[in-house]
N, C-alpha and C. Protein backbone atom coordinates (compact mmCIF):
# COMPACT_ATOMS: atom_id res chain seq x y z
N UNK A 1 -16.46 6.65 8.90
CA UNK A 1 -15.89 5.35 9.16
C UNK A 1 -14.50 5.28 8.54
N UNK A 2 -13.43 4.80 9.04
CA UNK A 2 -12.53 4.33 8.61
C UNK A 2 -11.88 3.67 7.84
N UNK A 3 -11.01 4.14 6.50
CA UNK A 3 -11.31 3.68 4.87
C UNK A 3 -10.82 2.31 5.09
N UNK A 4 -9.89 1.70 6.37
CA UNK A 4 -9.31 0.60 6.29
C UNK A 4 -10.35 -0.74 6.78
N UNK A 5 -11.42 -0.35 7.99
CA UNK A 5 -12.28 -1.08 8.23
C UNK A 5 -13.16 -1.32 6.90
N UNK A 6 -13.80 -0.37 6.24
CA UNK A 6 -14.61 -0.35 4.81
C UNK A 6 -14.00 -1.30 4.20
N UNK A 7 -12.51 -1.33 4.35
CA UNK A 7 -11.65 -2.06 2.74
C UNK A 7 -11.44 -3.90 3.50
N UNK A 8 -11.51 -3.27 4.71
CA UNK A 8 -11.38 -5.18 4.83
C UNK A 8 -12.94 -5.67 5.19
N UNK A 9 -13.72 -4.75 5.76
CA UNK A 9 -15.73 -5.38 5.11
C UNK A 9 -15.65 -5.89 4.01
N UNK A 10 -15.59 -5.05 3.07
CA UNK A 10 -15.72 -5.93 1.63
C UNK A 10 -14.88 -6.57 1.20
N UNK A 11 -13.10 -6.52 1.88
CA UNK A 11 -13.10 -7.76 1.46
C UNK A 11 -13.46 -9.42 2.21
N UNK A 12 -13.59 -9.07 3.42
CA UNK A 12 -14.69 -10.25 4.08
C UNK A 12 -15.75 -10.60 3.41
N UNK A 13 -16.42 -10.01 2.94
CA UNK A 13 -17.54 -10.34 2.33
C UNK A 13 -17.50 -10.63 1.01
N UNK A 14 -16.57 -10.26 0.17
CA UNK A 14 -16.02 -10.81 -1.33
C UNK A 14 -15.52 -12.49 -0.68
N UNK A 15 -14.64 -12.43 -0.05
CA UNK A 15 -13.83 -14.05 0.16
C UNK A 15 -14.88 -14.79 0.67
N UNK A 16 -16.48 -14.55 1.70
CA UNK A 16 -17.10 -15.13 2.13
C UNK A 16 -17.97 -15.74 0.79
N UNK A 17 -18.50 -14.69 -0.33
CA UNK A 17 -19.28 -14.81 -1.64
C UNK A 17 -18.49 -16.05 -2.17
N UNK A 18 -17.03 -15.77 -2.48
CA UNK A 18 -16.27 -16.47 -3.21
C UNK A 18 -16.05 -18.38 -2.81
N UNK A 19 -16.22 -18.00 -1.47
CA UNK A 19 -15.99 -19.19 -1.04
C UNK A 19 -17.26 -19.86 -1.11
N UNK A 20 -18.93 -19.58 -0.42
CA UNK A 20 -19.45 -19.78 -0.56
C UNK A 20 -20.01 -20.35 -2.30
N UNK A 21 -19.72 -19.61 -3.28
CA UNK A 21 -20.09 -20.31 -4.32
C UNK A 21 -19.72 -21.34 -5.31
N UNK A 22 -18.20 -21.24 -4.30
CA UNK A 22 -17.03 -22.27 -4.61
C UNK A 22 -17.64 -23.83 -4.39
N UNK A 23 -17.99 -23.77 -3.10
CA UNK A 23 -19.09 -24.67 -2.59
C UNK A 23 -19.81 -25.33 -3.11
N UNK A 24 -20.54 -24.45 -3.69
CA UNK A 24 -22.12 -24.65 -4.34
C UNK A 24 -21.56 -25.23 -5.41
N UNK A 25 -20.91 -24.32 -6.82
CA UNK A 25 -20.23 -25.41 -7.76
C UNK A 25 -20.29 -26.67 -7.56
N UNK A 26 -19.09 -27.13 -6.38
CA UNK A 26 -18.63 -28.52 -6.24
C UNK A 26 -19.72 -29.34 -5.71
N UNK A 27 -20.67 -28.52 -4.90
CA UNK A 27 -21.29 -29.56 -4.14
C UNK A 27 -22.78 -29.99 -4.96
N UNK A 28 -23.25 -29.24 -5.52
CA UNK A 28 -24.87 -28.59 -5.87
C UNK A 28 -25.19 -28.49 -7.35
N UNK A 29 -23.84 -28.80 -8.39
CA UNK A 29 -24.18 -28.21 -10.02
C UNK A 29 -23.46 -29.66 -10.67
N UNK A 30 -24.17 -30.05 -11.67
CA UNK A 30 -23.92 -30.93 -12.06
C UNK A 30 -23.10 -31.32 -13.62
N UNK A 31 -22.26 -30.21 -13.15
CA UNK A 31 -21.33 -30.07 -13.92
C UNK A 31 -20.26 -30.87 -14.03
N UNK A 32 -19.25 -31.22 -14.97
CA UNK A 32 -18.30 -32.40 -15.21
C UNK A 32 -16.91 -31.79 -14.32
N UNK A 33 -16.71 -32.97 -13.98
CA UNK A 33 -15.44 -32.55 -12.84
C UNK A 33 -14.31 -31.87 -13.47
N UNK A 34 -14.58 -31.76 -14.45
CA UNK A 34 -12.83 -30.75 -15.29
C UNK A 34 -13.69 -29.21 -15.40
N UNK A 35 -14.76 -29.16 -15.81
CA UNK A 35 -15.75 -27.87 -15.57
C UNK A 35 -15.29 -27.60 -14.28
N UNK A 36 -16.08 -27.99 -13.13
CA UNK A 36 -15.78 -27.46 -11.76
C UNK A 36 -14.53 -27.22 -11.33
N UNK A 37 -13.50 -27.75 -12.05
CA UNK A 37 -11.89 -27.93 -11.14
C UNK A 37 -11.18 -26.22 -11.95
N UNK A 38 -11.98 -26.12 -13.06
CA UNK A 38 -11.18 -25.15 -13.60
C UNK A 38 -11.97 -24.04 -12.91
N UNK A 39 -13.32 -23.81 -12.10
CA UNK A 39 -14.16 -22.77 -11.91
C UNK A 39 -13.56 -22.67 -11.08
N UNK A 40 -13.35 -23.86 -9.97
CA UNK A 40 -12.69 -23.11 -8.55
C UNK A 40 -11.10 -22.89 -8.78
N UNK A 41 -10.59 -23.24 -9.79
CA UNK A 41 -8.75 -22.37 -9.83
C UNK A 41 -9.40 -20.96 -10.08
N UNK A 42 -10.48 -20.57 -10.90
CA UNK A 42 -10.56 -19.60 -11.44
C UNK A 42 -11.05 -18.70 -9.93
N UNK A 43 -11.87 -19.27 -9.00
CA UNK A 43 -12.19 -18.86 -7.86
C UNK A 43 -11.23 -18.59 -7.30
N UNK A 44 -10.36 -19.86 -6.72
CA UNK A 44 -9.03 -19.37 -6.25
C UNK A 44 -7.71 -18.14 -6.71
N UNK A 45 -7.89 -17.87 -7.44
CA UNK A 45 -7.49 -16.75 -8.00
C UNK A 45 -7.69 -15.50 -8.21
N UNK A 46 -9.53 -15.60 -7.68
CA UNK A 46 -10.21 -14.48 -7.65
C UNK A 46 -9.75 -14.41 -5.86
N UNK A 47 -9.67 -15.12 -5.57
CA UNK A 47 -9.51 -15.08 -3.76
C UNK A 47 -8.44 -14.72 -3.53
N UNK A 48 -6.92 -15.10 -3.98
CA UNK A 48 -5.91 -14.67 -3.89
C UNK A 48 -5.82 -12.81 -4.50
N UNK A 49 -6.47 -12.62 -5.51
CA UNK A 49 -6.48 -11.39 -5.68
C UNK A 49 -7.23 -10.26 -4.64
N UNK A 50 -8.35 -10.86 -4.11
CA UNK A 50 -9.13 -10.17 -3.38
C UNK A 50 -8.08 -9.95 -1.85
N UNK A 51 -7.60 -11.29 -1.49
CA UNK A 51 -6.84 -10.89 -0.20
C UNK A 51 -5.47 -9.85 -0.51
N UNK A 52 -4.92 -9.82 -1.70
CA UNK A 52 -4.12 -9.37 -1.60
C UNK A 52 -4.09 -7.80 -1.77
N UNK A 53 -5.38 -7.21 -2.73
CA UNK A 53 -5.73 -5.75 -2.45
C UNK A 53 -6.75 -5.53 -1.44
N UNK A 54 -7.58 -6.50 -0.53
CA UNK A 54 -7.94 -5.83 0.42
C UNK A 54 -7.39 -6.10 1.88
N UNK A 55 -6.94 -6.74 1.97
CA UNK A 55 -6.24 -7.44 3.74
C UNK A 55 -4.61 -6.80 3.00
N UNK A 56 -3.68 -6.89 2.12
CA UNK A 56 -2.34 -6.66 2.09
C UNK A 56 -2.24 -5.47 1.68
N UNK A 57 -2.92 -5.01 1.19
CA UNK A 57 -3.00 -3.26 0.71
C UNK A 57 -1.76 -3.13 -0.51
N UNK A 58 -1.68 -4.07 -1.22
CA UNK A 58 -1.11 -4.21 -2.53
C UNK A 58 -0.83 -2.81 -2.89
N UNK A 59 -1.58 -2.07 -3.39
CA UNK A 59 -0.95 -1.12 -4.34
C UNK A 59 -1.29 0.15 -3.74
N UNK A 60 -1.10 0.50 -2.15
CA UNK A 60 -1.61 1.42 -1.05
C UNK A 60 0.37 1.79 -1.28
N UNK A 61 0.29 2.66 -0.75
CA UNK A 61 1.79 3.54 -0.61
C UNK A 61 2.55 3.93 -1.57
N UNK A 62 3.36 4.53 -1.26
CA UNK A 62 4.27 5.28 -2.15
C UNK A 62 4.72 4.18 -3.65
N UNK A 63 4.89 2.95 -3.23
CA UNK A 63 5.59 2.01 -4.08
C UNK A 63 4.54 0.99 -4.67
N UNK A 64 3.50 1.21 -4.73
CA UNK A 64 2.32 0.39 -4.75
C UNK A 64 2.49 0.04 -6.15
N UNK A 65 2.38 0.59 -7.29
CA UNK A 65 2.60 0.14 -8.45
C UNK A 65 3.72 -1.00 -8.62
N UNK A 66 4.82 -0.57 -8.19
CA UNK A 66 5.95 -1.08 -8.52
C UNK A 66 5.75 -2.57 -8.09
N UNK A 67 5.29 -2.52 -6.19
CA UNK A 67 4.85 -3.56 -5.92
C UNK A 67 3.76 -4.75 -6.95
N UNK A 68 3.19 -3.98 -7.12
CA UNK A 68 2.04 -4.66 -7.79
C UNK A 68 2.57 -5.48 -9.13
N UNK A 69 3.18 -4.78 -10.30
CA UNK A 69 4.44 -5.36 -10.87
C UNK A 69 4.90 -6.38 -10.74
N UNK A 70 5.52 -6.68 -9.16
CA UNK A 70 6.34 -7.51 -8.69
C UNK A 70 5.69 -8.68 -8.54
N UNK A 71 4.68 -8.66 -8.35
CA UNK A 71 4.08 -9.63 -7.64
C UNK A 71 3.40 -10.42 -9.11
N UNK A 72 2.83 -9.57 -10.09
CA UNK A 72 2.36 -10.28 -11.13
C UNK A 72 3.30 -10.45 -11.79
N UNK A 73 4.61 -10.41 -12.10
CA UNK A 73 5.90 -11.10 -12.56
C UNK A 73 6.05 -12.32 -11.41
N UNK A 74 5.70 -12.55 -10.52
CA UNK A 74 6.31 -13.71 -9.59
C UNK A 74 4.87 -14.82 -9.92
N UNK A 75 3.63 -14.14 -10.53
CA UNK A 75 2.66 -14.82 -10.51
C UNK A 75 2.89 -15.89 -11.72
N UNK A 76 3.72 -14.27 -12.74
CA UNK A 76 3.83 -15.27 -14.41
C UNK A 76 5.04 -16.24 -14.41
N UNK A 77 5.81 -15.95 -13.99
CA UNK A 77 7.02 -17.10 -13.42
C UNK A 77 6.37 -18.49 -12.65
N UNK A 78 5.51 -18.58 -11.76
CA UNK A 78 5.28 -19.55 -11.11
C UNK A 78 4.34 -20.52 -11.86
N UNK A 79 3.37 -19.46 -12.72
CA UNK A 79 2.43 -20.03 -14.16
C UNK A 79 3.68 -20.71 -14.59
N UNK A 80 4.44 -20.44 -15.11
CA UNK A 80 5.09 -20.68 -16.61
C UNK A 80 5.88 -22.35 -15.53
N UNK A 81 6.67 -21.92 -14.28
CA UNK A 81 7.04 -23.23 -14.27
C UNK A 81 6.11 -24.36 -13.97
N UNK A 82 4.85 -23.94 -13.52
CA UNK A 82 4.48 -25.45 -13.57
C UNK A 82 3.54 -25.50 -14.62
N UNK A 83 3.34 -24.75 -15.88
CA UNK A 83 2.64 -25.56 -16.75
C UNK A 83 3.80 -26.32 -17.60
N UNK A 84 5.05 -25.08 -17.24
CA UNK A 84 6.50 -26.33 -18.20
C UNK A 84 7.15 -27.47 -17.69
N UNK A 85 6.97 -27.68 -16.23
CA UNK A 85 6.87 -29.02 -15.89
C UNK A 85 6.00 -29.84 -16.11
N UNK A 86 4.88 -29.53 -15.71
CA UNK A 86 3.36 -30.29 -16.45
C UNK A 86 3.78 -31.10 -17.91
N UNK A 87 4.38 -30.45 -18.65
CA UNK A 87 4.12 -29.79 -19.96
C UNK A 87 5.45 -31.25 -20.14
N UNK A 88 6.79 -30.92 -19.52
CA UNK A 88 7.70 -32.16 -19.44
C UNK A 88 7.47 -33.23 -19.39
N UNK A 89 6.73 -33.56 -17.97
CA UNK A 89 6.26 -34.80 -17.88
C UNK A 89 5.34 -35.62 -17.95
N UNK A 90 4.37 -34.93 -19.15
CA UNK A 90 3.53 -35.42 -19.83
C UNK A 90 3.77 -36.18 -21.05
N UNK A 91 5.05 -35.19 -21.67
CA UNK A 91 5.76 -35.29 -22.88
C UNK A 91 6.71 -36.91 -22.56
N UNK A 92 7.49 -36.41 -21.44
CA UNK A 92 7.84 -37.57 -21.17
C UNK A 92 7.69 -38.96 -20.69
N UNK A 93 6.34 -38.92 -20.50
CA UNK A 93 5.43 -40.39 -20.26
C UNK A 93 4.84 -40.72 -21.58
N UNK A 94 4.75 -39.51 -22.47
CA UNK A 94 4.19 -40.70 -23.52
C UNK A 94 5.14 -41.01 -24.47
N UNK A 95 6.29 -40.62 -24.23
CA UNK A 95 7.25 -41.01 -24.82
C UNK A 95 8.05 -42.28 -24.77
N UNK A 96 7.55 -42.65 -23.03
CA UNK A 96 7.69 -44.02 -22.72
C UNK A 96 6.91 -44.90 -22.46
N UNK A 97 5.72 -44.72 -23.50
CA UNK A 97 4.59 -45.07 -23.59
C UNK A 97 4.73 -46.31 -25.00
């Protein structure tokens, strides 16, 4: 069988798991809504990782590392600005509080 069909089976079936229990969390566990909100970022993140080494072939070719690199520097940049906006205008509401 073909290593590329194999690599996008599982990852169909990882994003189907992922999503499915994403679900269940929110819908089915009676857990406090800041519990669940942080499980499914944490889901969502497992999903974004899964599509991106099995459907984008992330770190497949000659440049794959480098790529890979790139992309988790664009991940920590996009972290950093919105927890430092977060982070602003939190500061700055209770300041005009």
């Amino acid at each position: 069988m073909n290593k590329t069909v194999v690599t996008h089976t599982v990852g169909l079936i990882f994003s189907i798991v992922l999503t499915l229990v994403a679900v269940y969390v929110m819908l089915y566990t009676g857990m406090s809504l800041q519990v669940r909100t942080s499980i499914i970022i944490g889901f969502a993140f497992l999903q974004a990782l899964v599509q991106l080494l099995m459907f984008m072939h992330l770190t497949e070719g000659p440049d794959g590392r480098a790529t890979a690199f790139k992309v988790l520097f664009a991940v920590i940049i996009t972290l950093l600005v919105i927890i430092g906006t977060y982070w602003v205008m939190v500061g700055g509401h209770s300041a005009h509080m």
